[in-house]
N, C-alpha and C. Protein backbone atom coordinates (compact mmCIF):
# COMPACT_ATOMS: atom_id res chain seq x y z
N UNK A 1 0.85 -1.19 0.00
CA UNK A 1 0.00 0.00 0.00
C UNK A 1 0.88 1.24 0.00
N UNK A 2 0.83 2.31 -0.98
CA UNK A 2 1.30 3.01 -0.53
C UNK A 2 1.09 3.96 0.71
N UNK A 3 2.34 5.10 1.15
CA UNK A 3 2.46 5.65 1.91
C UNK A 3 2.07 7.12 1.32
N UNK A 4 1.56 8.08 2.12
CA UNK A 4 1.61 9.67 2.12
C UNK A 4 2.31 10.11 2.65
N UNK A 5 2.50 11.65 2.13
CA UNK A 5 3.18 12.41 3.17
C UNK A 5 2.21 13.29 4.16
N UNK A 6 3.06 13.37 5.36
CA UNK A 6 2.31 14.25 6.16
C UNK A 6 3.00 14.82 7.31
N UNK A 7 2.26 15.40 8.29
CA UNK A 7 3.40 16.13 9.70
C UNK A 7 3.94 14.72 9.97
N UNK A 8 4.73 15.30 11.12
CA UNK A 8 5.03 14.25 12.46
C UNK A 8 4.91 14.47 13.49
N UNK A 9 3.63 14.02 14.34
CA UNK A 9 2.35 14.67 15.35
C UNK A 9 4.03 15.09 16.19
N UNK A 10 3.85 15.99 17.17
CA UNK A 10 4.91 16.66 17.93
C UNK A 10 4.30 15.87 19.33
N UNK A 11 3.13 15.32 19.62
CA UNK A 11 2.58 14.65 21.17
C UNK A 11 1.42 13.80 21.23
N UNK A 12 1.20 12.82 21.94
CA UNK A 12 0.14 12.22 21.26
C UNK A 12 -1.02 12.44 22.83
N UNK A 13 -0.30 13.41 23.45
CA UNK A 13 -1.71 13.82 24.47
C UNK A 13 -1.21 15.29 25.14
N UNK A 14 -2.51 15.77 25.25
CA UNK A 14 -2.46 17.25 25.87
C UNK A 14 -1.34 17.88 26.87
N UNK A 15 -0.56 16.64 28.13
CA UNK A 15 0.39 17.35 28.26
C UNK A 15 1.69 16.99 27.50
N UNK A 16 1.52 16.53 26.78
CA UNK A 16 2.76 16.50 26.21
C UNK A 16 3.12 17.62 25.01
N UNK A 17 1.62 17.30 24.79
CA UNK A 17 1.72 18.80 23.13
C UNK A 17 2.27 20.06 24.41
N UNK A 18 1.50 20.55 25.45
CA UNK A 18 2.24 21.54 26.09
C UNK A 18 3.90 21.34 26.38
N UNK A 19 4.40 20.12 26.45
CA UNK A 19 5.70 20.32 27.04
C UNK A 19 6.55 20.62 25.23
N UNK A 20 5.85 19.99 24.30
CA UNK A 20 6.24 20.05 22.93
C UNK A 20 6.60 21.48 22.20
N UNK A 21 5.13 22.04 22.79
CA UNK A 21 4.94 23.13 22.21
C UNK A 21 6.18 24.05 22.97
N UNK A 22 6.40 24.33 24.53
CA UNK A 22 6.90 24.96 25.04
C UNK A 22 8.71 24.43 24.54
N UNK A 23 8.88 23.45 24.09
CA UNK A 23 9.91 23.21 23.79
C UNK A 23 10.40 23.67 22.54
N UNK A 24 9.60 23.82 21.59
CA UNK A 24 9.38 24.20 20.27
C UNK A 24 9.82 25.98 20.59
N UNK A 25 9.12 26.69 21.33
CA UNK A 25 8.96 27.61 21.59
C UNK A 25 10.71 28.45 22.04
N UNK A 26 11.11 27.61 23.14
CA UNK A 26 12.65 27.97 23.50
C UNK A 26 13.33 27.94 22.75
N UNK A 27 13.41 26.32 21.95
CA UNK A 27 14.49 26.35 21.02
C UNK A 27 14.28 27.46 19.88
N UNK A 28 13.06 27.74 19.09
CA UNK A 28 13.42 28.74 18.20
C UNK A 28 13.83 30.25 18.99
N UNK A 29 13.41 30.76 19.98
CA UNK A 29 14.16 31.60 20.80
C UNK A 29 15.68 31.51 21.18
N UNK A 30 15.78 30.32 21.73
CA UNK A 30 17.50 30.42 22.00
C UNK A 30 18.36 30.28 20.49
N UNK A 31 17.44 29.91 19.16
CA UNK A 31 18.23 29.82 17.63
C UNK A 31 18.24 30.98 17.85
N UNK A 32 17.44 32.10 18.19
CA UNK A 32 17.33 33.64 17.25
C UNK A 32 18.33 34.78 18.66
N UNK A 33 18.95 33.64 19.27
CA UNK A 33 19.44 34.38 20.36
C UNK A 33 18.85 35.36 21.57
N UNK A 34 17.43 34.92 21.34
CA UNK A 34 16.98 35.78 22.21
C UNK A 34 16.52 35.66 23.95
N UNK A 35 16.71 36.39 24.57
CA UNK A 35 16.56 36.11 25.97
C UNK A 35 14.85 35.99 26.63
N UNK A 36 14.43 35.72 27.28
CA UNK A 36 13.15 35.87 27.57
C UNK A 36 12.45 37.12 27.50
N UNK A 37 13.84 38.41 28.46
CA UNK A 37 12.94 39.38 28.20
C UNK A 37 12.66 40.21 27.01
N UNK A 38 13.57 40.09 25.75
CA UNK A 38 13.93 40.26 24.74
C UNK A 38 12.24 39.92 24.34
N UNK A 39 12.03 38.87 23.89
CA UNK A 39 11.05 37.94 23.57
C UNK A 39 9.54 38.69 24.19
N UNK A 40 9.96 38.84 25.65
CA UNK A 40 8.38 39.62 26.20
C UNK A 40 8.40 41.12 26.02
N UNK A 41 9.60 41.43 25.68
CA UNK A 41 9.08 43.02 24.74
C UNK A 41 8.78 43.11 23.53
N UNK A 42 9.06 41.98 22.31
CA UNK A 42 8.52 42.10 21.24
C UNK A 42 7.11 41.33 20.70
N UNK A 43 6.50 40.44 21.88
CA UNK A 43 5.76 40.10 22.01
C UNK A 43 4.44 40.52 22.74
N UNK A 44 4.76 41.04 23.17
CA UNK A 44 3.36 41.97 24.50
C UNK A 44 3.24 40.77 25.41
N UNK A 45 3.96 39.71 26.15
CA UNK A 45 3.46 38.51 26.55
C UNK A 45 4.46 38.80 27.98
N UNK A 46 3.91 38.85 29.15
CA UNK A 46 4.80 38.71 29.93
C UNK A 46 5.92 37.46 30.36
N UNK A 47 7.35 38.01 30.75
CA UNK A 47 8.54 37.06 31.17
C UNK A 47 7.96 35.85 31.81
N UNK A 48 7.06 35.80 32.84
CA UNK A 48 6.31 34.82 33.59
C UNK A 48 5.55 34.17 32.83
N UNK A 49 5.11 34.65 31.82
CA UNK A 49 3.82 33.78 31.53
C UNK A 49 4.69 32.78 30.20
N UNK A 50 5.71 33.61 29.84
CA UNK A 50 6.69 33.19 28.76
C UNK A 50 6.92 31.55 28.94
N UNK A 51 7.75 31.90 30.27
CA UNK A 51 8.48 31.26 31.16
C UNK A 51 7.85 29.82 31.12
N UNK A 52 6.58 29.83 31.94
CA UNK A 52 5.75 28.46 31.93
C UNK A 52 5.29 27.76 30.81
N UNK A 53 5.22 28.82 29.60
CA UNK A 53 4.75 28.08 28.50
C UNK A 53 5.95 27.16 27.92
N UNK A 54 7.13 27.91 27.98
CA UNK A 54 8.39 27.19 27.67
C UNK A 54 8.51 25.93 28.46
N UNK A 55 7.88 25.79 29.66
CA UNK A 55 8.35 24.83 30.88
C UNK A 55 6.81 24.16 30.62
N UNK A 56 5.79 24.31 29.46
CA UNK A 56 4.87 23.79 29.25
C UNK A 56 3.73 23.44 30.55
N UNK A 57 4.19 24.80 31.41
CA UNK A 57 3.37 24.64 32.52
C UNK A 57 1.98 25.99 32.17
N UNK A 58 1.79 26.31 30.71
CA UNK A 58 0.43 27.19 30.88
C UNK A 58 0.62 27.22 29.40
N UNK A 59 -0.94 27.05 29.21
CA UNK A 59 -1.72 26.32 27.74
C UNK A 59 -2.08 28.14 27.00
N UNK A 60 -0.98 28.68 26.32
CA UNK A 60 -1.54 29.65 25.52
C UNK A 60 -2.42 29.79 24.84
N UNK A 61 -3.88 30.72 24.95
CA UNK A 61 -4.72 30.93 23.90
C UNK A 61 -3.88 31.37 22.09
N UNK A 62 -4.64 30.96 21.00
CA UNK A 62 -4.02 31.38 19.85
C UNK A 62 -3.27 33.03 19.68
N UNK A 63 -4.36 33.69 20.29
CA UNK A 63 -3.25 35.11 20.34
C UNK A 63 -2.31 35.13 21.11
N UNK A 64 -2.19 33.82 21.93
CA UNK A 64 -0.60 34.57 22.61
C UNK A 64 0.56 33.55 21.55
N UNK A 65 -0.31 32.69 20.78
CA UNK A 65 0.61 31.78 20.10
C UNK A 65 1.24 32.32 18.58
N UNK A 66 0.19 33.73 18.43
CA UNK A 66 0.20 34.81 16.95
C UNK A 66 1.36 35.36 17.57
N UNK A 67 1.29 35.89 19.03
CA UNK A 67 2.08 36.74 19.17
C UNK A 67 3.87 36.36 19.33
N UNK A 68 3.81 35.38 19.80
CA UNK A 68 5.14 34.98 20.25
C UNK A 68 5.72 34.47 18.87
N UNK A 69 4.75 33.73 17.57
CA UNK A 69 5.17 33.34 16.58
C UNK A 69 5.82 34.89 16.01
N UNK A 70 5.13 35.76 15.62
CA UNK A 70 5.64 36.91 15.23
C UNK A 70 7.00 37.59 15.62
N UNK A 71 6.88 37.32 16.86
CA UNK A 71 8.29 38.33 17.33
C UNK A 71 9.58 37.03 17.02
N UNK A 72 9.31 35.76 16.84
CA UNK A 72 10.26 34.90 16.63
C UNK A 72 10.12 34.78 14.81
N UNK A 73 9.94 35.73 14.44
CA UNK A 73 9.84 35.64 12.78
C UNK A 73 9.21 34.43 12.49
N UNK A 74 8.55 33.57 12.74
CA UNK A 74 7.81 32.38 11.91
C UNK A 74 6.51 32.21 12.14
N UNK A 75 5.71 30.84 11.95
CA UNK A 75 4.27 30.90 12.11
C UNK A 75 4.11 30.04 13.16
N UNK A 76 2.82 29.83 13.42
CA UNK A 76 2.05 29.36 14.23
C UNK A 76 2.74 27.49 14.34
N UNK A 77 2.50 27.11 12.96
CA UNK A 77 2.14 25.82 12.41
C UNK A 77 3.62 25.39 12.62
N UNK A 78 5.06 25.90 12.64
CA UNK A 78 6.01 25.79 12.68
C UNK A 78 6.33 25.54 14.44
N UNK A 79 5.14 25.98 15.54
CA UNK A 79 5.19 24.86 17.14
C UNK A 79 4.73 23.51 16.73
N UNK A 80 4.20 23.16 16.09
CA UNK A 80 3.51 21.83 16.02
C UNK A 80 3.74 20.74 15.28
N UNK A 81 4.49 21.01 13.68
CA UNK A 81 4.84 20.20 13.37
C UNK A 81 5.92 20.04 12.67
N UNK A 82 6.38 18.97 12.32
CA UNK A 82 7.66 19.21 11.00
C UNK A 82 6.86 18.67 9.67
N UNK A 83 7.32 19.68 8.83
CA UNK A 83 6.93 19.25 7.61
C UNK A 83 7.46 18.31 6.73
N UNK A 84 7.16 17.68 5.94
CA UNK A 84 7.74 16.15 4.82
C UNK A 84 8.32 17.48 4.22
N UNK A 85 9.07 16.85 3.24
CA UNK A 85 9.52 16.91 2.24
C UNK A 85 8.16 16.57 1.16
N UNK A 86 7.88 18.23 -0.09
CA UNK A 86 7.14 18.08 -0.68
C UNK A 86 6.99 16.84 -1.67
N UNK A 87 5.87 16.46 -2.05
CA UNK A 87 6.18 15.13 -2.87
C UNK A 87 5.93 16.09 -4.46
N UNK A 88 6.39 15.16 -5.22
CA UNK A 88 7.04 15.86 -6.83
C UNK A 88 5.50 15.62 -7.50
N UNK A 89 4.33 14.59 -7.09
CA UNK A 89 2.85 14.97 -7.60
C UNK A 89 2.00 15.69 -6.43
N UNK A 90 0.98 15.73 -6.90
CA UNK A 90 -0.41 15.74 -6.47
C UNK A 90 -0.68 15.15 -4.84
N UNK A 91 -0.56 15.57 -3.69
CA UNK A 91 -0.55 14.69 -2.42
C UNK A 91 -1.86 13.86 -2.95
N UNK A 92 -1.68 12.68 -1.52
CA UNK A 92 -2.95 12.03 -2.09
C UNK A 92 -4.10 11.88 -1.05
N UNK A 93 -5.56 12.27 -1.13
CA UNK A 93 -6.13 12.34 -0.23
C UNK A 93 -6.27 11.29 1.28
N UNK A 94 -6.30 12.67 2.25
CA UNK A 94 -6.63 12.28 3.60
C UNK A 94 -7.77 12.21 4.05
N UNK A 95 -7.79 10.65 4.83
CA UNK A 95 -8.98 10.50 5.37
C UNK A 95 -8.79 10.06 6.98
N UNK A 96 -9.43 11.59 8.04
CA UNK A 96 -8.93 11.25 9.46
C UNK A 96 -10.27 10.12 9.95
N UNK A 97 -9.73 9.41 10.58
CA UNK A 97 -10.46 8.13 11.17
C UNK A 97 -11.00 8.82 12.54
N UNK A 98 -11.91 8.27 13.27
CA UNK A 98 -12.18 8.77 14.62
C UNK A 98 -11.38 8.31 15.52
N UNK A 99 -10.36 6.98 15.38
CA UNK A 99 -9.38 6.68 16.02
C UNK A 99 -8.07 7.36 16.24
N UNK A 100 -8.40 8.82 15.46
CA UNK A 100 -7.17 9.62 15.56
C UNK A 100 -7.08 10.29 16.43
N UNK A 101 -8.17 10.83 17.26
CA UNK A 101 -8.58 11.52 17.87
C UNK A 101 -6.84 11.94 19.13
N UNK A 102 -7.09 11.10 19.51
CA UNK A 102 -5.12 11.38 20.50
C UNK A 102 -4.38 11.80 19.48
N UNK A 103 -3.89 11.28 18.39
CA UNK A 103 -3.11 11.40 17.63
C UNK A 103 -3.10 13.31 17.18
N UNK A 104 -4.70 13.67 16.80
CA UNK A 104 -4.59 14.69 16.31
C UNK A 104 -4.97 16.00 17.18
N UNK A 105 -5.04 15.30 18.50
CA UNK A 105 -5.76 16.63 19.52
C UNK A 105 -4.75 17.29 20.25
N UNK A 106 -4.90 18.61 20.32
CA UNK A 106 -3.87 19.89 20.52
C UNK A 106 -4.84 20.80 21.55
N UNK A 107 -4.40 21.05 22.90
CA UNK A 107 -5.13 21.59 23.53
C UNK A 107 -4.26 22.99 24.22
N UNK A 108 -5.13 24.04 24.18
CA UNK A 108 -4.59 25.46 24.30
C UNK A 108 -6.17 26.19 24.94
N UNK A 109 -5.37 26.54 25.62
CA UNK A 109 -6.33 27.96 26.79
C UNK A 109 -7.27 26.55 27.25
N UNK A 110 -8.44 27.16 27.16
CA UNK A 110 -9.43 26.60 27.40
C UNK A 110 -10.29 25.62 26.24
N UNK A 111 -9.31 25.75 25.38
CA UNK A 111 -9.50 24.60 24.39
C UNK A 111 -9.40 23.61 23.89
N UNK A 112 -10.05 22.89 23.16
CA UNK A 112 -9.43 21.77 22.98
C UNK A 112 -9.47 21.26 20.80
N UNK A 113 -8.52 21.38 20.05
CA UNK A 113 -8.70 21.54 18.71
C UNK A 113 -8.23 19.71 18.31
N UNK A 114 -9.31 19.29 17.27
CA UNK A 114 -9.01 18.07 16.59
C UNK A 114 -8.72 18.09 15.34
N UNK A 115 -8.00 18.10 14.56
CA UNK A 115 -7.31 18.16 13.40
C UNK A 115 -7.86 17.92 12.71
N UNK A 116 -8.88 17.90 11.25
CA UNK A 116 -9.64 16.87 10.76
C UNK A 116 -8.80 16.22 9.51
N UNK A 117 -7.78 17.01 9.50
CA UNK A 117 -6.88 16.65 8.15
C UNK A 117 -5.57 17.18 8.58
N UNK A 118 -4.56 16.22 8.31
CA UNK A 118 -3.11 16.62 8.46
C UNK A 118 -2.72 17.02 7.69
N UNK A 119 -1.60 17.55 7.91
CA UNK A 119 -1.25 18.81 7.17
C UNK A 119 -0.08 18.04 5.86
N UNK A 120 -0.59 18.66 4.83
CA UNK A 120 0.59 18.39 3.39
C UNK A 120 0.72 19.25 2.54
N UNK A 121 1.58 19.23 1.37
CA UNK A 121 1.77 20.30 0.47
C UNK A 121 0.80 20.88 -0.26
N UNK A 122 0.59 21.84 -0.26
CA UNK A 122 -0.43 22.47 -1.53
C UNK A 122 -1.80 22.40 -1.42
N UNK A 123 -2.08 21.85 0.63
CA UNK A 123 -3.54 22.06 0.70
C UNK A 123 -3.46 23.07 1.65
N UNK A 124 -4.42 24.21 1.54
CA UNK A 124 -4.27 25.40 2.37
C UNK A 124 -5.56 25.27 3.41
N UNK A 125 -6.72 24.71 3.52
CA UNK A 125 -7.73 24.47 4.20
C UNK A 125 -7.45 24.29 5.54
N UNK A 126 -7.41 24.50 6.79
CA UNK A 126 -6.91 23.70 8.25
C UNK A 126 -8.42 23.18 8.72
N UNK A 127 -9.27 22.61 8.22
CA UNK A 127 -10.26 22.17 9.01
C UNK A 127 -10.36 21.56 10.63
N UNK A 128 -10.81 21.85 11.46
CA UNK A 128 -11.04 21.20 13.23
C UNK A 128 -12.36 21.19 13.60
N UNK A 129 -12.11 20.82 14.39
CA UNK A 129 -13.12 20.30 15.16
C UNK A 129 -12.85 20.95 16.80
N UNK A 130 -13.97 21.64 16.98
CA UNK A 130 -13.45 22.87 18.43
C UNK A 130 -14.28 22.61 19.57
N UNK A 131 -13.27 22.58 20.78
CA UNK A 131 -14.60 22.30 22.00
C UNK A 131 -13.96 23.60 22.41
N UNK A 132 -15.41 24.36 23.07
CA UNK A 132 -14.41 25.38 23.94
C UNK A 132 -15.41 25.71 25.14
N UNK A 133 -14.95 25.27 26.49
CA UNK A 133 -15.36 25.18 27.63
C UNK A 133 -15.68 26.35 28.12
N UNK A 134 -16.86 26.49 29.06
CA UNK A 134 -17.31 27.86 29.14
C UNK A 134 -16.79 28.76 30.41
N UNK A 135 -16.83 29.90 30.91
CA UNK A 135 -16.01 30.41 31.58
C UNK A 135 -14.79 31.97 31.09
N UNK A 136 -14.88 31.21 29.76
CA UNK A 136 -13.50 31.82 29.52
C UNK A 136 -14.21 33.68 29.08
N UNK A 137 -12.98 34.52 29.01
CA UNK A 137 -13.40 36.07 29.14
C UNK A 137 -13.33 35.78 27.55
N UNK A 138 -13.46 36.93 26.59
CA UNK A 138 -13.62 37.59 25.76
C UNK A 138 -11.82 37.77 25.15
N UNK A 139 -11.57 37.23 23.83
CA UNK A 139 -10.08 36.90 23.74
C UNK A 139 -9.93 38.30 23.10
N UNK A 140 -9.03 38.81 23.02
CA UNK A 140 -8.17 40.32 22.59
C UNK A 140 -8.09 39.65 21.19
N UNK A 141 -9.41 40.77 20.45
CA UNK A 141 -9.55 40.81 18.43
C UNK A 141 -7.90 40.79 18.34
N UNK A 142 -8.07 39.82 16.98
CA UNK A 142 -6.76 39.37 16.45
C UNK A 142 -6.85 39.18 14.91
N UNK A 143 -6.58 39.66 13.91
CA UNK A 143 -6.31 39.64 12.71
C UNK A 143 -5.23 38.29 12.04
N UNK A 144 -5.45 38.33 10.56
CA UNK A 144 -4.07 37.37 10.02
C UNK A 144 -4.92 37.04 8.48
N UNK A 145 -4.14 37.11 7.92
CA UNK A 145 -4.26 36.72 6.74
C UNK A 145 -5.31 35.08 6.20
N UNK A 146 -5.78 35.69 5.22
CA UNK A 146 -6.92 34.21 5.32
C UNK A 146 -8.20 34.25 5.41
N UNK A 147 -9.07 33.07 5.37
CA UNK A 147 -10.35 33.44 5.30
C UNK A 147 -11.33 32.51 6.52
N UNK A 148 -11.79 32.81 7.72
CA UNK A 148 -12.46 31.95 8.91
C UNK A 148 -13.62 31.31 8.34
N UNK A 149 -13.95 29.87 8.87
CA UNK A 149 -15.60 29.72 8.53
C UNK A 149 -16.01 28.98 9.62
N UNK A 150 -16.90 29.11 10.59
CA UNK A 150 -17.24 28.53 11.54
C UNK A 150 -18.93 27.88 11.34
N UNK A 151 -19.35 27.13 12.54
CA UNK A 151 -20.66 26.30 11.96
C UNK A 151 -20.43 25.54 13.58
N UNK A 152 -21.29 25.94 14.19
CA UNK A 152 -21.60 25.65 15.64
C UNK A 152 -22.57 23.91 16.03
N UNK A 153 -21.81 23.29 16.45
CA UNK A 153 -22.50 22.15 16.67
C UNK A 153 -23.52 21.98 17.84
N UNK A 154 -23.13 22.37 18.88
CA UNK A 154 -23.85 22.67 20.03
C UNK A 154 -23.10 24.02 21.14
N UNK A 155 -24.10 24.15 21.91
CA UNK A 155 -23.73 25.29 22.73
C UNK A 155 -24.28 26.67 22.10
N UNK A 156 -23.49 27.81 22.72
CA UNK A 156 -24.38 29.30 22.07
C UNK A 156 -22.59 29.78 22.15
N UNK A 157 -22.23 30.33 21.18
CA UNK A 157 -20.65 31.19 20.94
C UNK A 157 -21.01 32.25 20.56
N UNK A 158 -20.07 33.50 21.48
CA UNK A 158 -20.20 34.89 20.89
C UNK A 158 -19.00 35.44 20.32
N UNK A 159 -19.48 35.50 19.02
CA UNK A 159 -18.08 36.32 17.75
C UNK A 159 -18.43 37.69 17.80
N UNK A 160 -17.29 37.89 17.49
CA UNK A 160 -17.08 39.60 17.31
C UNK A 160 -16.09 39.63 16.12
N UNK A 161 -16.54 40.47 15.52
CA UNK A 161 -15.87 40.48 13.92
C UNK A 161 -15.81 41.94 13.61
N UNK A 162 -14.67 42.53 13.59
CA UNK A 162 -14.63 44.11 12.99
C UNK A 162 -15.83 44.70 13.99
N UNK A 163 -15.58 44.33 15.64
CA UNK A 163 -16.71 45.25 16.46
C UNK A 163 -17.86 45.27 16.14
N UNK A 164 -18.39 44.07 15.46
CA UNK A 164 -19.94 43.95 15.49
C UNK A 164 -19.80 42.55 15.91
N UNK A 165 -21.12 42.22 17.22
CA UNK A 165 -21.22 40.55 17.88
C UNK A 165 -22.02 40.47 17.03
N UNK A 166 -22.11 39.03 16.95
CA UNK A 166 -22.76 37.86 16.56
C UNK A 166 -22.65 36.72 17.48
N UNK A 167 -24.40 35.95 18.00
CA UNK A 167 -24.69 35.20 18.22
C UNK A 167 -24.84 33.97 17.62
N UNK A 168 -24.14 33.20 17.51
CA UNK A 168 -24.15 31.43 17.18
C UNK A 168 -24.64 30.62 18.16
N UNK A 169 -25.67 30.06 17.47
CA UNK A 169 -25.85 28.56 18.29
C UNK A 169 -26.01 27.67 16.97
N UNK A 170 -26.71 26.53 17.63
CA UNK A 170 -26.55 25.32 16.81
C UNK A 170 -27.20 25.44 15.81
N UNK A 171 -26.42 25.09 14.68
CA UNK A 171 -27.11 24.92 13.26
C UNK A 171 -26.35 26.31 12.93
N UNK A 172 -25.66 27.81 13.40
CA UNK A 172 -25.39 28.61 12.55
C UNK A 172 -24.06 28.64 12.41
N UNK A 173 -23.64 29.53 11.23
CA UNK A 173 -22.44 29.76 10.18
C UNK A 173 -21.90 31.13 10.23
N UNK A 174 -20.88 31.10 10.27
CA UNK A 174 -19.98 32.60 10.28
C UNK A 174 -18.99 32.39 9.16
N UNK A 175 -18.83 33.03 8.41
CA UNK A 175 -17.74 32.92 7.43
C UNK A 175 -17.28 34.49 7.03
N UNK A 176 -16.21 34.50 6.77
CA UNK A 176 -15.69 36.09 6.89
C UNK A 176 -14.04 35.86 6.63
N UNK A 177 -13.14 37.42 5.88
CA UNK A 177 -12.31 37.55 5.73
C UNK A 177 -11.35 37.82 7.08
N UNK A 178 -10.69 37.12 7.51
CA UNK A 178 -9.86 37.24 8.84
C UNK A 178 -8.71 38.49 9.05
N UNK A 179 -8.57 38.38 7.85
CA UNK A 179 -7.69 40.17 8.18
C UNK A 179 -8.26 41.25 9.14
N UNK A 180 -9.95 41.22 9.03
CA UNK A 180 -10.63 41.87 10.33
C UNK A 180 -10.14 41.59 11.82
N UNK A 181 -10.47 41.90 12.55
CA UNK A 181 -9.95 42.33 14.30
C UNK A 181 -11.53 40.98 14.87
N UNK A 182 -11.17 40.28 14.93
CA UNK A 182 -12.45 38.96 15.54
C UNK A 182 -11.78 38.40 16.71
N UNK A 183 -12.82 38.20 17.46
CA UNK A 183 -12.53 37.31 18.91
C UNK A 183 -13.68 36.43 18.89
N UNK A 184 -13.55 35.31 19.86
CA UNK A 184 -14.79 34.35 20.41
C UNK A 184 -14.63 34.50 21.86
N UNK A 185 -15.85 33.99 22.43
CA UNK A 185 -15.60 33.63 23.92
C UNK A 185 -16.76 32.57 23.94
N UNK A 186 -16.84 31.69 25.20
CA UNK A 186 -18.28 31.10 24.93
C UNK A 186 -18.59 31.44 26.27
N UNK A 187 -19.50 32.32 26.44
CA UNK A 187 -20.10 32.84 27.78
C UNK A 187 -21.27 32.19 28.43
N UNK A 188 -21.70 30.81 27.46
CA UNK A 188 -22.42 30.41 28.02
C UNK A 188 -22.39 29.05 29.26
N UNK A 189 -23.09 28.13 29.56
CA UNK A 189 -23.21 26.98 30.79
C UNK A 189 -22.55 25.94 30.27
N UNK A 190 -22.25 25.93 28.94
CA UNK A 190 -22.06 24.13 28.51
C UNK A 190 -20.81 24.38 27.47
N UNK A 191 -20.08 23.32 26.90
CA UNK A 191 -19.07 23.26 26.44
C UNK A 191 -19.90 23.64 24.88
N UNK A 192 -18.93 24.49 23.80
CA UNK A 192 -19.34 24.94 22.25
C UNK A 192 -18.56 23.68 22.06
N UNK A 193 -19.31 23.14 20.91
CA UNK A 193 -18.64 22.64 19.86
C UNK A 193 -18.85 23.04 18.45
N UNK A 194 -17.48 23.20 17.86
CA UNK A 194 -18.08 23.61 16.25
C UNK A 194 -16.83 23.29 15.52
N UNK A 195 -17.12 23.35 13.84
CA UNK A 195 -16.46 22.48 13.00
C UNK A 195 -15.95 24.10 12.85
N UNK A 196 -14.20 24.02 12.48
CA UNK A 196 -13.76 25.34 12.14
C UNK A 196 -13.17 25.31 10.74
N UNK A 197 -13.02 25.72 9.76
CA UNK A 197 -12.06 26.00 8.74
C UNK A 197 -11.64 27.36 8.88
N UNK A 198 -10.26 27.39 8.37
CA UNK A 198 -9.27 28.61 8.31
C UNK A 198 -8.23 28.27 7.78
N UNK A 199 -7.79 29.04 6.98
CA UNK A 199 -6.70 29.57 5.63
C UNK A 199 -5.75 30.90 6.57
N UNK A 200 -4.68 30.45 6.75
CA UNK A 200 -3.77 29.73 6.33
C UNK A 200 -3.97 28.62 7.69
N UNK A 201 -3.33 27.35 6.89
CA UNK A 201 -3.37 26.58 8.21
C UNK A 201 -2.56 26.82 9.77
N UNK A 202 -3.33 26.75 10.57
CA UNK A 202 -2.84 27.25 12.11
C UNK A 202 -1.85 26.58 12.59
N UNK A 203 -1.92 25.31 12.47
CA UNK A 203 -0.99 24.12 13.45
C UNK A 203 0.06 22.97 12.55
């Protein structure tokens, strides 16, 4: 049978993606020579909070993962995985099993993201699958290149897109250009779930 190309998962459970991620995180810092506090002035992220994520002792929401990618010149997707070597055709389609579920789950803030497709050359889609537990405040609008589409499975989620909310619950759709200033929170009693797509891929 043949083989595909694809990542090479960085953890195959939540604390480990944190100790992964935070490891991911130092080493491209100590490549670019930079010191922590170096890092928490070009980042807006405080030395402390730096600190634990490196020591994979505190689960960054995506804006603190925009932010720290930025001031270390690279992306997001560059904590999480290593990339193949492009193949010389056409990749060949992925199909995630429900048995992947460890394999492909990445958990940050109060979240928890399932991969629905691993990542390969020349597909730009990041499709997931999102739980996001309720409690959490209102995340600081964040921009990036690309295009969001969300679709709420259960629960009630409040978006904010270019300073206008929107209410989601089950059964509705948000789709929109992400270069806008958007946040979520889920302010409500029960855990959101919803299917996410976003360009460029995140992880």
């Amino acid at each position: 049978m043949a083989t595909t190309n694809g990542p090479t998962p960085v953890a195959t459970s939540p604390t480990e993606n944190l100790e992964a991620l935070g490891a991911a995180i130092r080493r491209l810092r100590q490549e670019r020579r930079l010191s922590l506090r170096h890092l928490s002035g070009l980042s807006g992220l405080s030395i402390g909070f730096l600190s634990l994520v490196e020591r994979g002792r505190s689960s960054p929401a995506l804006t603190s993962l925009h932010a720290i990618a930025k001031a270390l010149g690279t992306d997001v997707p560059s904590f999480f995985t290593k990339q193949d070597p492009a193949p010389e055709s056409a990749p060949q389609p992925h199909v995630a099993r429900a048995g992947d579920d460890d394999k492909l789950a990445i958990a940050s803030s109060n979240r928890a993201y399932r991969l629905l497709s691993e990542r390969a050359p020349a597909l730009v889609l990041e499709p997931m699958l999102v739980t996001i537990q309720p409690g959490g405040v209102m995340e600081e609008p964040y921009s990036h290149d690309g295009e969001e589409f969300a679709y709420v499975l259960s629960g009630s989620l409040r978006y904010v897109v270019d300073a206008t909310e929107y209410r989601l619950d089950p059964g509705d759709s948000i789709h929109f250009q992400s270069t806008v200033p958007h946040g979520i929170q889920n302010d409500g009693d029960e855990p959101v779930t919803a299917v996410w797509v976003v360009t460029p891929r995140l992880f």
